[in-house]
PDB file of N, CA and C in Angstrom:
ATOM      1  N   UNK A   1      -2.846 -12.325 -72.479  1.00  0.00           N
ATOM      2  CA  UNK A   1      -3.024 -13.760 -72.499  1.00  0.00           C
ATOM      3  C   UNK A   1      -2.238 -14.382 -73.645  1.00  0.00           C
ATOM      4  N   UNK A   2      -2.028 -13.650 -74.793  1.00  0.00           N
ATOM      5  CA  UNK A   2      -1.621 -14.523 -76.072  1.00  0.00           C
ATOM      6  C   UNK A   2       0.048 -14.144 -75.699  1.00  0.00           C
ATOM      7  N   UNK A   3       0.937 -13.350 -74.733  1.00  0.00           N
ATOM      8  CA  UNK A   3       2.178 -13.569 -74.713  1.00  0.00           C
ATOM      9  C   UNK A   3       2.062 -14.627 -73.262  1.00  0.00           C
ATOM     10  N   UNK A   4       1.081 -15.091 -73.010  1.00  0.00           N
ATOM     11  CA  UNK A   4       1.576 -15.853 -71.774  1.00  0.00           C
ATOM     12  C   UNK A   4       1.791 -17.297 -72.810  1.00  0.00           C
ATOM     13  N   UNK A   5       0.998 -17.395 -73.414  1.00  0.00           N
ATOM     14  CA  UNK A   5       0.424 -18.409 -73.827  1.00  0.00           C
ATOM     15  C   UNK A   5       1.734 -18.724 -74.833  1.00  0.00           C
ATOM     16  N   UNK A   6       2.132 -18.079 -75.705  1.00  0.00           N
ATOM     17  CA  UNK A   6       3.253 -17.800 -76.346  1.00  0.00           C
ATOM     18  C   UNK A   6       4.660 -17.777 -75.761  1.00  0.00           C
ATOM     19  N   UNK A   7       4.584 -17.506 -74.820  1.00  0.00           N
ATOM     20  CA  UNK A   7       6.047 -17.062 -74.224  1.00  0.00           C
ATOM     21  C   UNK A   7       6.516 -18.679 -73.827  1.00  0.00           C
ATOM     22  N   UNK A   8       7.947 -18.559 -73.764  1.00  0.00           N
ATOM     23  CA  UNK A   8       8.853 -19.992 -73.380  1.00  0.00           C
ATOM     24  C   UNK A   8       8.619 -19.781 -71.643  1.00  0.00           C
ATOM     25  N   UNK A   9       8.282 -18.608 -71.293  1.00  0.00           N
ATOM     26  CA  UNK A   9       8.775 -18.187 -70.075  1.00  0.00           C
ATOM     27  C   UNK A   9       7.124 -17.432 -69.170  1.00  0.00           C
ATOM     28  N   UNK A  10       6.882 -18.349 -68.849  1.00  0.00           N
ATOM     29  CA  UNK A  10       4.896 -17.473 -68.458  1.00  0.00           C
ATOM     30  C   UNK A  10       5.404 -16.694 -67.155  1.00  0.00           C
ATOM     31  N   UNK A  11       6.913 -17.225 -66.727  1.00  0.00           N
ATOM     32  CA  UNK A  11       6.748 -15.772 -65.478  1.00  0.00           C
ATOM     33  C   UNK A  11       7.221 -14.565 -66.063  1.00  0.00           C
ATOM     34  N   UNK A  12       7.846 -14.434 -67.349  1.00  0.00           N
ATOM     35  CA  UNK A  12       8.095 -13.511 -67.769  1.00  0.00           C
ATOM     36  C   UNK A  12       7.053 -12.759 -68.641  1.00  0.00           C
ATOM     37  N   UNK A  13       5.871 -12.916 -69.177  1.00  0.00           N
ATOM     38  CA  UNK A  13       4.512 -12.918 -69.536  1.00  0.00           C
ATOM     39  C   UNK A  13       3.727 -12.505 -68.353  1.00  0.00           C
ATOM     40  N   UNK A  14       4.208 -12.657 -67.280  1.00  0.00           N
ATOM     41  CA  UNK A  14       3.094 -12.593 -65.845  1.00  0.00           C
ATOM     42  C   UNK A  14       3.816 -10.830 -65.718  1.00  0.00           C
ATOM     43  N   UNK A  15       5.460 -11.157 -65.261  1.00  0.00           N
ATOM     44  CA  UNK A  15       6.218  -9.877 -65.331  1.00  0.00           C
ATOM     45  C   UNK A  15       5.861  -8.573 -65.974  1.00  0.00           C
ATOM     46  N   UNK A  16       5.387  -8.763 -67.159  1.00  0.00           N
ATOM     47  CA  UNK A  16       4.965  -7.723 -67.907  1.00  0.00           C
ATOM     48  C   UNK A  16       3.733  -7.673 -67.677  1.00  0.00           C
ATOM     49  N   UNK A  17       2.759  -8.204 -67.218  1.00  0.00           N
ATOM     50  CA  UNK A  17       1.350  -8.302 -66.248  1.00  0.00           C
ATOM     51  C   UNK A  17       1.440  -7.058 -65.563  1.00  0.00           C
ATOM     52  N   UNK A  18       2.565  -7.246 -64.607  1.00  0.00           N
ATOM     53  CA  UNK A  18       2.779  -7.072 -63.862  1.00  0.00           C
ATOM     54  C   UNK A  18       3.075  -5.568 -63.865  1.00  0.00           C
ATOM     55  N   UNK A  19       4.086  -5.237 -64.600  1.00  0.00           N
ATOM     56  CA  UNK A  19       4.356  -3.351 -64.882  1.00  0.00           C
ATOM     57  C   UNK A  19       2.723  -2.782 -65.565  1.00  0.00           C
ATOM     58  N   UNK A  20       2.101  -3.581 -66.672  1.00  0.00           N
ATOM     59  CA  UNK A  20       0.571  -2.890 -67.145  1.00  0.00           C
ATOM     60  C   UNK A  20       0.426  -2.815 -65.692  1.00  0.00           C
ATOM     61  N   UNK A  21      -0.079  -3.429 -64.422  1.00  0.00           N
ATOM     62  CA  UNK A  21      -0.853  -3.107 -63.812  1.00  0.00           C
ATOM     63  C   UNK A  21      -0.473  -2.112 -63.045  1.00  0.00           C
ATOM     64  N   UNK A  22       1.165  -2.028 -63.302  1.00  0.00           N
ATOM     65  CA  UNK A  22       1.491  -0.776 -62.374  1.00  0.00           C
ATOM     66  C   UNK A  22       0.767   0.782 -62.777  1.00  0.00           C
ATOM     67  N   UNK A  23       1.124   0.902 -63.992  1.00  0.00           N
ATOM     68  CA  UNK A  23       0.870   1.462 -65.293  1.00  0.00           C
ATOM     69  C   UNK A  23      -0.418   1.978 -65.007  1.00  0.00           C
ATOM     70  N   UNK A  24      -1.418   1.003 -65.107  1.00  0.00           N
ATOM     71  CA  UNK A  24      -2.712   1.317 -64.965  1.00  0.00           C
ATOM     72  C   UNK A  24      -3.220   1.954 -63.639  1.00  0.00           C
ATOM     73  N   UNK A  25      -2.742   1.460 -62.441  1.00  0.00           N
ATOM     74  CA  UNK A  25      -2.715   1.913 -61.096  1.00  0.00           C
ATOM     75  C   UNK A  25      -2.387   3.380 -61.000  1.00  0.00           C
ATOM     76  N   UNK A  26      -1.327   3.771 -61.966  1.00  0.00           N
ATOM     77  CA  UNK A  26      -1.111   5.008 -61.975  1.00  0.00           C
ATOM     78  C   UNK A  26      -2.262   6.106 -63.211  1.00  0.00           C
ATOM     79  N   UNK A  27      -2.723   5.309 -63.937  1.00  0.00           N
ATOM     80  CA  UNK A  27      -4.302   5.929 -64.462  1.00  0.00           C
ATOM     81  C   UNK A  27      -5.126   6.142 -63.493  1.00  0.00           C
ATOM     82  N   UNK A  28      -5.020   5.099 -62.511  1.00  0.00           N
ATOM     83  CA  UNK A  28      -6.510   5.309 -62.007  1.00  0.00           C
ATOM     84  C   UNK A  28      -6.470   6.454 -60.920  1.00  0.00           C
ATOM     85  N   UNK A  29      -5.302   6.487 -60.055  1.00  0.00           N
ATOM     86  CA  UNK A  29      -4.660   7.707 -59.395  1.00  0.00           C
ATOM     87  C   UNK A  29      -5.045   9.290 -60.276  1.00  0.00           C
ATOM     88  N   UNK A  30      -4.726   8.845 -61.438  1.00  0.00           N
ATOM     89  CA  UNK A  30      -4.889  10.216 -62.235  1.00  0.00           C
ATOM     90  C   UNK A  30      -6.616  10.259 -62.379  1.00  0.00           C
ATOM     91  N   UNK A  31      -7.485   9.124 -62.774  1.00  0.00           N
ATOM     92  CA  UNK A  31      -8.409   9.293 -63.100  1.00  0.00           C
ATOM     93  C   UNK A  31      -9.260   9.582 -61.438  1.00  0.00           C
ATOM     94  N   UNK A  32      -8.832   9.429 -60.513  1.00  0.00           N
ATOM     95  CA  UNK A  32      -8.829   9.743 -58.661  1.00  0.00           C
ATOM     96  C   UNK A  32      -9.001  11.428 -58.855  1.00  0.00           C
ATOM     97  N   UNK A  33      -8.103  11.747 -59.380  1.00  0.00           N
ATOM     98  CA  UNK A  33      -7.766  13.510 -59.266  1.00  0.00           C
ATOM     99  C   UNK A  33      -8.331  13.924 -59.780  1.00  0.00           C
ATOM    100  N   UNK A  34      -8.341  13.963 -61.079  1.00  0.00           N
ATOM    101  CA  UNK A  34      -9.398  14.316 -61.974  1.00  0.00           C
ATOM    102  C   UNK A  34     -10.656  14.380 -61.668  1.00  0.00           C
ATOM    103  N   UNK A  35     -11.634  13.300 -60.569  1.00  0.00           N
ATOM    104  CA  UNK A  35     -12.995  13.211 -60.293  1.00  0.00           C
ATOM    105  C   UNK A  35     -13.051  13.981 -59.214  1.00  0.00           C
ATOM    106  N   UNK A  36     -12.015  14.787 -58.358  1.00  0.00           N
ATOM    107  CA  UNK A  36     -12.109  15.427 -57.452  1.00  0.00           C
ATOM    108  C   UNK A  36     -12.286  16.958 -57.998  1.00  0.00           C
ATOM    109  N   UNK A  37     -11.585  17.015 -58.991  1.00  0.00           N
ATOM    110  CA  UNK A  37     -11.505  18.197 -59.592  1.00  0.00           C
ATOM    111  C   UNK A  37     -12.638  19.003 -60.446  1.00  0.00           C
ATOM    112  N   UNK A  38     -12.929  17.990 -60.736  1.00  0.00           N
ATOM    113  CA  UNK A  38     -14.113  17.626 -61.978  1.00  0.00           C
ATOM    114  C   UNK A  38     -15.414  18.085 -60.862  1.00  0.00           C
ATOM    115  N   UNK A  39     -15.482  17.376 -59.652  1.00  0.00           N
ATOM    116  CA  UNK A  39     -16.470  17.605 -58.579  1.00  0.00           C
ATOM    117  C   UNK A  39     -16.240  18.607 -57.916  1.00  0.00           C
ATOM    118  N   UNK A  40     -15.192  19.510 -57.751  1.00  0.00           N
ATOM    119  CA  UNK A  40     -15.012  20.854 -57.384  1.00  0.00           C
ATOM    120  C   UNK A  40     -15.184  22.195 -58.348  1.00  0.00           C
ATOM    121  N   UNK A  41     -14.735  21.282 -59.821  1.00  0.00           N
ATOM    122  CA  UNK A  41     -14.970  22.870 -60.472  1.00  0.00           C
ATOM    123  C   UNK A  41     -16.927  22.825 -61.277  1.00  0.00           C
ATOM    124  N   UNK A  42     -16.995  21.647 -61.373  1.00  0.00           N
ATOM    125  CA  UNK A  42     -18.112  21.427 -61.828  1.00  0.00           C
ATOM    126  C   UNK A  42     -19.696  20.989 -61.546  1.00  0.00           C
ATOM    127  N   UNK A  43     -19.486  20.674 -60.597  1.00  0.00           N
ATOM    128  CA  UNK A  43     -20.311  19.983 -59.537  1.00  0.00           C
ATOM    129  C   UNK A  43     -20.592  18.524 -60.106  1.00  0.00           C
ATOM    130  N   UNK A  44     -21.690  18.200 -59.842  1.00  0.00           N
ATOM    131  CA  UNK A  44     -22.332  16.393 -59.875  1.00  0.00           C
ATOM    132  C   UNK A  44     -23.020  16.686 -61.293  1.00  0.00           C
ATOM    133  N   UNK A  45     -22.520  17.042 -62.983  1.00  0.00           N
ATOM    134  CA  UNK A  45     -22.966  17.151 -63.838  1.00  0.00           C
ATOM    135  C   UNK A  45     -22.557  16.136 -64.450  1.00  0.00           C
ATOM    136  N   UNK A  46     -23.154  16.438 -65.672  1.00  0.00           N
ATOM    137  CA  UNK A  46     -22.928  15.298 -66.710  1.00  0.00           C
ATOM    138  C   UNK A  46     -20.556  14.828 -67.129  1.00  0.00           C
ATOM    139  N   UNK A  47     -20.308  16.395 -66.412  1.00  0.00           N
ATOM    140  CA  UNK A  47     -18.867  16.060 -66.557  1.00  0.00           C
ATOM    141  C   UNK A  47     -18.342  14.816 -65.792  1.00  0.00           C
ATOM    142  N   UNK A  48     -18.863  15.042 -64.603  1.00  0.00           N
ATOM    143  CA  UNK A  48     -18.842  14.125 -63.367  1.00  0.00           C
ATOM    144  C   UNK A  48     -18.635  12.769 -63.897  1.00  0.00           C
ATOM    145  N   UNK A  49     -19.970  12.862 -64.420  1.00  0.00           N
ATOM    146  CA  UNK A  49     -20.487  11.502 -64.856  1.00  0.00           C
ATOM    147  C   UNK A  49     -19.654  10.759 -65.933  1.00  0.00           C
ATOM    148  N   UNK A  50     -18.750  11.642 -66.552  1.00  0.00           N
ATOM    149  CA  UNK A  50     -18.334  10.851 -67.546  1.00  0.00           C
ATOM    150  C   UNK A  50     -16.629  10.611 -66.725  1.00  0.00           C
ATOM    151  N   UNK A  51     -16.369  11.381 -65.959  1.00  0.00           N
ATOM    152  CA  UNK A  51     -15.482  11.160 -64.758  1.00  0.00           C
ATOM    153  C   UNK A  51     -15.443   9.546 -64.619  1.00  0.00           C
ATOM    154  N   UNK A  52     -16.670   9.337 -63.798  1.00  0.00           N
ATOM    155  CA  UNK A  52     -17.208   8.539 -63.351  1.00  0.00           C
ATOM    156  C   UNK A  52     -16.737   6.942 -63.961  1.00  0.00           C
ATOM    157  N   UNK A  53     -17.033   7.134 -65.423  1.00  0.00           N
ATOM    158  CA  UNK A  53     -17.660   6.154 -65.882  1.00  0.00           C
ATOM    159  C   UNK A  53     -16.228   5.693 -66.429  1.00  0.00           C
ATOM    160  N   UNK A  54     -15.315   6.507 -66.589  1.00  0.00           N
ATOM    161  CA  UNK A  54     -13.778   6.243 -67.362  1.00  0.00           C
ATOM    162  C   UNK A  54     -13.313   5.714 -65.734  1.00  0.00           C
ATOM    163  N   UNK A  55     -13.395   6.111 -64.810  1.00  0.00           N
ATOM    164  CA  UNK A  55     -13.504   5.508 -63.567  1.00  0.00           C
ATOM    165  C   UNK A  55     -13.694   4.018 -63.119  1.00  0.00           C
ATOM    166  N   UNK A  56     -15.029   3.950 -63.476  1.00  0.00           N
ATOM    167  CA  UNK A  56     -15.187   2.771 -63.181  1.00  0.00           C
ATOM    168  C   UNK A  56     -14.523   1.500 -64.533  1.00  0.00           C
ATOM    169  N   UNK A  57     -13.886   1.736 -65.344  1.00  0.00           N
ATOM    170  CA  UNK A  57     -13.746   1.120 -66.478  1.00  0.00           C
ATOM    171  C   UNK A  57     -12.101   0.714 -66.035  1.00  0.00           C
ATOM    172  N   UNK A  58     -11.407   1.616 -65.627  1.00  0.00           N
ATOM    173  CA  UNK A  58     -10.004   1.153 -65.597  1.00  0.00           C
ATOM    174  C   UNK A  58     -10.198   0.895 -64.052  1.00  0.00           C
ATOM    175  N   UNK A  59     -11.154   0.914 -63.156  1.00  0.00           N
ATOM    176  CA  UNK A  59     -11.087  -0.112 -62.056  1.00  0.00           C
ATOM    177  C   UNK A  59     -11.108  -1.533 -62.601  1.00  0.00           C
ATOM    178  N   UNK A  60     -12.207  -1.900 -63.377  1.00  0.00           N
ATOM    179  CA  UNK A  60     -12.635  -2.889 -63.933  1.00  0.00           C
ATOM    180  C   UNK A  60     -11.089  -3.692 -64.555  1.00  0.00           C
ATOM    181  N   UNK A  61     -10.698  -2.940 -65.323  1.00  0.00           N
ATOM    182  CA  UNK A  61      -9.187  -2.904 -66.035  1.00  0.00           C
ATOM    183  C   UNK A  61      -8.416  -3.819 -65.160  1.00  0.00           C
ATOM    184  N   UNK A  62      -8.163  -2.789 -63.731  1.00  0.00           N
ATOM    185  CA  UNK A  62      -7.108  -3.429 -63.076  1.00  0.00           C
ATOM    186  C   UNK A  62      -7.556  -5.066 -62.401  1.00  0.00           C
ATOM    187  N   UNK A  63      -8.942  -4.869 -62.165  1.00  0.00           N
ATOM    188  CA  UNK A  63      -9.191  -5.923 -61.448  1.00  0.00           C
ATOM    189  C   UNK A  63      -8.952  -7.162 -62.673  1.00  0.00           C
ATOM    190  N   UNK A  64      -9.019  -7.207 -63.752  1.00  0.00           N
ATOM    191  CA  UNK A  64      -9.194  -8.185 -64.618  1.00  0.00           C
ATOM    192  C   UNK A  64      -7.592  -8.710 -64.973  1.00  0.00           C
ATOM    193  N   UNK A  65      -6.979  -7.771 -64.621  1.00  0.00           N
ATOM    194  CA  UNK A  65      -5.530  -8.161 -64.863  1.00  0.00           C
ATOM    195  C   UNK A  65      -4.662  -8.542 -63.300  1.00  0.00           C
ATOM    196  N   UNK A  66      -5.521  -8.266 -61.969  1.00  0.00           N
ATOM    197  CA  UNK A  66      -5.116  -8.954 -61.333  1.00  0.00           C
ATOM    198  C   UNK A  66      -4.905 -10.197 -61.329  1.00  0.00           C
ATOM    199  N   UNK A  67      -6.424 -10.177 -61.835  1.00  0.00           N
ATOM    200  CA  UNK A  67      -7.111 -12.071 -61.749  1.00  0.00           C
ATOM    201  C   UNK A  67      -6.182 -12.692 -63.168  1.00  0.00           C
ATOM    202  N   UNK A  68      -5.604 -12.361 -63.927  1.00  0.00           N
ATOM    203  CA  UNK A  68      -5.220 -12.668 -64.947  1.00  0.00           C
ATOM    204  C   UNK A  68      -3.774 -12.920 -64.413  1.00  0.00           C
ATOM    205  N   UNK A  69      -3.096 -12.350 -63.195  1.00  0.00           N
ATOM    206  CA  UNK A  69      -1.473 -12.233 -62.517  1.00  0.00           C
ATOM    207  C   UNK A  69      -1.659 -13.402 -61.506  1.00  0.00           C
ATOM    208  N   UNK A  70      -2.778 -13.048 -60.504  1.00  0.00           N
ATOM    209  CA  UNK A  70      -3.171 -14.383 -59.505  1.00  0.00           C
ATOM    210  C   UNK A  70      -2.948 -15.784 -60.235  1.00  0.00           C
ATOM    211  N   UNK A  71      -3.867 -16.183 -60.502  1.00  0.00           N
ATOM    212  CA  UNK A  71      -4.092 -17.367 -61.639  1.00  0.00           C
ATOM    213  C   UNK A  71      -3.164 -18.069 -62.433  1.00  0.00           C
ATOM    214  N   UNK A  72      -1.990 -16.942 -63.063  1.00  0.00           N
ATOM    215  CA  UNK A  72      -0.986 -17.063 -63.615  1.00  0.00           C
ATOM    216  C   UNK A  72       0.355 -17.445 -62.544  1.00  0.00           C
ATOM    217  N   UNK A  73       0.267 -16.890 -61.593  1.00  0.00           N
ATOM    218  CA  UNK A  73       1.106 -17.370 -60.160  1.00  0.00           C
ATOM    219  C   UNK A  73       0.481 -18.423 -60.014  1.00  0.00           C
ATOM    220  N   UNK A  74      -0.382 -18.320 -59.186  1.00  0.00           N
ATOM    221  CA  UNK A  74      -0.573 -19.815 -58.775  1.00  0.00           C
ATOM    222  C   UNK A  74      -0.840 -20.875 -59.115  1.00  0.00           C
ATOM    223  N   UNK A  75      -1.691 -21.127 -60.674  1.00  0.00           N
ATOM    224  CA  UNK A  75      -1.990 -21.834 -61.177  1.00  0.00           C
ATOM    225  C   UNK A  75      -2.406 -21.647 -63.047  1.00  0.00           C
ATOM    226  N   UNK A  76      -1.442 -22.065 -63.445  1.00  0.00           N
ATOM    227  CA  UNK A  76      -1.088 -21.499 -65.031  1.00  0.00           C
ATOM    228  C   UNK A  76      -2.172 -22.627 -65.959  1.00  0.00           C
ATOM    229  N   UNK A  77      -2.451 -23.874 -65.636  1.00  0.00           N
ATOM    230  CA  UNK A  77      -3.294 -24.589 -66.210  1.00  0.00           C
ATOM    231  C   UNK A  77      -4.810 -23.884 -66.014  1.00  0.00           C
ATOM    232  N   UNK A  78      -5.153 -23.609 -64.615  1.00  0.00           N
ATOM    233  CA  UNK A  78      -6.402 -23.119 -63.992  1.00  0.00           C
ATOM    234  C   UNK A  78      -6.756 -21.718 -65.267  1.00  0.00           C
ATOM    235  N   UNK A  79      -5.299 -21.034 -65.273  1.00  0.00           N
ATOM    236  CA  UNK A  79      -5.508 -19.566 -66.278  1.00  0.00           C
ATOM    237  C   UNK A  79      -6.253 -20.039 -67.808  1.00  0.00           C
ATOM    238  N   UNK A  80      -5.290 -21.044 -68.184  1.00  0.00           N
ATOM    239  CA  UNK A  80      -5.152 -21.550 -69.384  1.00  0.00           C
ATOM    240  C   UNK A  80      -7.457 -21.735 -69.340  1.00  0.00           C
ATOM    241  N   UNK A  81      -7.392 -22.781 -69.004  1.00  0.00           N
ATOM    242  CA  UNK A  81      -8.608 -23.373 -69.468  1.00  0.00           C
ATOM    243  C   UNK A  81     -10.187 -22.484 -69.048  1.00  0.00           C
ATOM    244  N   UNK A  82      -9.732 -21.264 -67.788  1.00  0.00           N
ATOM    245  CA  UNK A  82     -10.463 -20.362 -67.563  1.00  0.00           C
ATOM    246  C   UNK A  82     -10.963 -19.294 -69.548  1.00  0.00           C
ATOM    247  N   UNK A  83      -9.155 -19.083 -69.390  1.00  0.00           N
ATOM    248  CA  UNK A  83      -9.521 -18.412 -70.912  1.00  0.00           C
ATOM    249  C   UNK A  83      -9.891 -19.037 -72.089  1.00  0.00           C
ATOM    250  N   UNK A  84      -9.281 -20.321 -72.081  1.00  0.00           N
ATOM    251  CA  UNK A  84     -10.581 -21.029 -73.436  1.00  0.00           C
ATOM    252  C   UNK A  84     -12.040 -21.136 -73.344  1.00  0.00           C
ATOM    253  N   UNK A  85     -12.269 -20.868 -72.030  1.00  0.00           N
ATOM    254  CA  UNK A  85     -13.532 -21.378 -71.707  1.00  0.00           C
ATOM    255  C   UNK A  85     -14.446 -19.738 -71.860  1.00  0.00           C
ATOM    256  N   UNK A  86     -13.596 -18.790 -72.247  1.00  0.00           N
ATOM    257  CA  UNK A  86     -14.045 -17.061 -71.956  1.00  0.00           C
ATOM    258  C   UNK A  86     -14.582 -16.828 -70.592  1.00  0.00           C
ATOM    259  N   UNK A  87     -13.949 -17.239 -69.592  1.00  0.00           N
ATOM    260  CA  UNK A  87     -14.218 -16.982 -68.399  1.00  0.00           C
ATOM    261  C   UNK A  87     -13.820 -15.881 -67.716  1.00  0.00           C
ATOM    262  N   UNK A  88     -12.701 -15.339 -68.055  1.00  0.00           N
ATOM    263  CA  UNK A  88     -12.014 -14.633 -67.196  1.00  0.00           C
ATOM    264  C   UNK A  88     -12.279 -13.047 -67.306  1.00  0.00           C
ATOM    265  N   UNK A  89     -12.473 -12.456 -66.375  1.00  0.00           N
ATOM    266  CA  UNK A  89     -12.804 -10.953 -66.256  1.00  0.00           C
ATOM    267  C   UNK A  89     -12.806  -9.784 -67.528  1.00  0.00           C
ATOM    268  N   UNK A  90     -11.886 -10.052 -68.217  1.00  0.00           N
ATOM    269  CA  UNK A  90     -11.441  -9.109 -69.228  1.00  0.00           C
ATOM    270  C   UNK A  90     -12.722  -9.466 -70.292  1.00  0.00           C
ATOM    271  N   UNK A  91     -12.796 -10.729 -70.610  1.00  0.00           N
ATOM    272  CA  UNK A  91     -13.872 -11.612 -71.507  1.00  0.00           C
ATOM    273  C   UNK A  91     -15.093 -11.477 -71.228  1.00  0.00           C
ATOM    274  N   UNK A  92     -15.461 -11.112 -70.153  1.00  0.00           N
ATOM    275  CA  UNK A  92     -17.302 -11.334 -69.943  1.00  0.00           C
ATOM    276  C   UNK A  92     -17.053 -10.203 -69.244  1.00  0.00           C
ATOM    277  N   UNK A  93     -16.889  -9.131 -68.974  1.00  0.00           N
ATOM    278  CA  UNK A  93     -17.296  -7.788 -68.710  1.00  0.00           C
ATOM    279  C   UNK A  93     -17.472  -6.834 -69.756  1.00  0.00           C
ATOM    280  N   UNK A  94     -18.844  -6.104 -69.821  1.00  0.00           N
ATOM    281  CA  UNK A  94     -18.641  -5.336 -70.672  1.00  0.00           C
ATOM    282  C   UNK A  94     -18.318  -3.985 -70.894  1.00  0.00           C
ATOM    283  N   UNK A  95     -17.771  -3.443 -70.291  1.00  0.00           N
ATOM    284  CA  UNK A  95     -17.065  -2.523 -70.412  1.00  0.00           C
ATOM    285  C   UNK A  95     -15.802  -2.379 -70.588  1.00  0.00           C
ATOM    286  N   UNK A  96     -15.224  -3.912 -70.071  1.00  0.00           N
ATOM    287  CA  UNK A  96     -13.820  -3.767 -71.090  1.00  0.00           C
ATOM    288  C   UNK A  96     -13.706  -4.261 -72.478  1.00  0.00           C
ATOM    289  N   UNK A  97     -14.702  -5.405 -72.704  1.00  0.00           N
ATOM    290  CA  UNK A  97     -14.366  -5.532 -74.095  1.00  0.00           C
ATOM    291  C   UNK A  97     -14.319  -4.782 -75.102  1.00  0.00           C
ATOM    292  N   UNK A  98     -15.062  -4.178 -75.116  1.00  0.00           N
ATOM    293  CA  UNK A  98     -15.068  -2.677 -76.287  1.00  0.00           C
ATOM    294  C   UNK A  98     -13.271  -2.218 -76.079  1.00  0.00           C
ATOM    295  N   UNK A  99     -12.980  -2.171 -75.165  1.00  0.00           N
ATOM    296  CA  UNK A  99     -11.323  -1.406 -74.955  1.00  0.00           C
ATOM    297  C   UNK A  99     -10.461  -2.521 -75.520  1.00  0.00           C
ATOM    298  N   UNK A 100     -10.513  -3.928 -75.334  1.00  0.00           N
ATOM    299  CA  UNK A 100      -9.878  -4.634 -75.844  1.00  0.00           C
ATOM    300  C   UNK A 100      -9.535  -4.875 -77.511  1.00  0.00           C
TER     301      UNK A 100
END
């Protein structure tokens, strides 16, 4: 948010949105394999679980930086006053803020 906000250029701020989310897409693929693996060599244990939970966190991840790419396409004021207002996904979830 602070290079969109910063930048002369917010599609070029969105752009780089845009590769993190590739980026991350390719975590979550890895973090995909890993829970299969994790559930084959280990069964439904506490390993699982922590599988699981790094799992559900960079889902969370990607979805917050969709909504952060959407918003920014279609409507850059709508982004703007969502994030002053701490509205937006990354801000009121808690499991990403701690990562932030």
């Amino acid at each position: 948010m602070h290079n969109i906000i910063r930048s002369p250029s917010p599609c070029d701020a969105i752009k780089q949105l845009q590769v993190t989310l590739q980026k991350v897409e390719e975590v979550r693929l890895t973090v995909g394999s890993l829970h299969t693996s994790v559930l084959q060599a280990k069964g439904v244990g506490s390993e699982l679980q922590a599988v699981e939970v790094t799992s559900h966190r960079v889902t969370n991840i990607i979805h917050a930086l969709e909504e952060v790419i959407i918003h920014g396409v279609t409507n850059l004021e709508n982004l703007m006053n969502m994030y002053s207002r701490g509205e937006l996904l990354y801000q009121c979830t808690p499991d990403i803020i701690p990562i932030m």
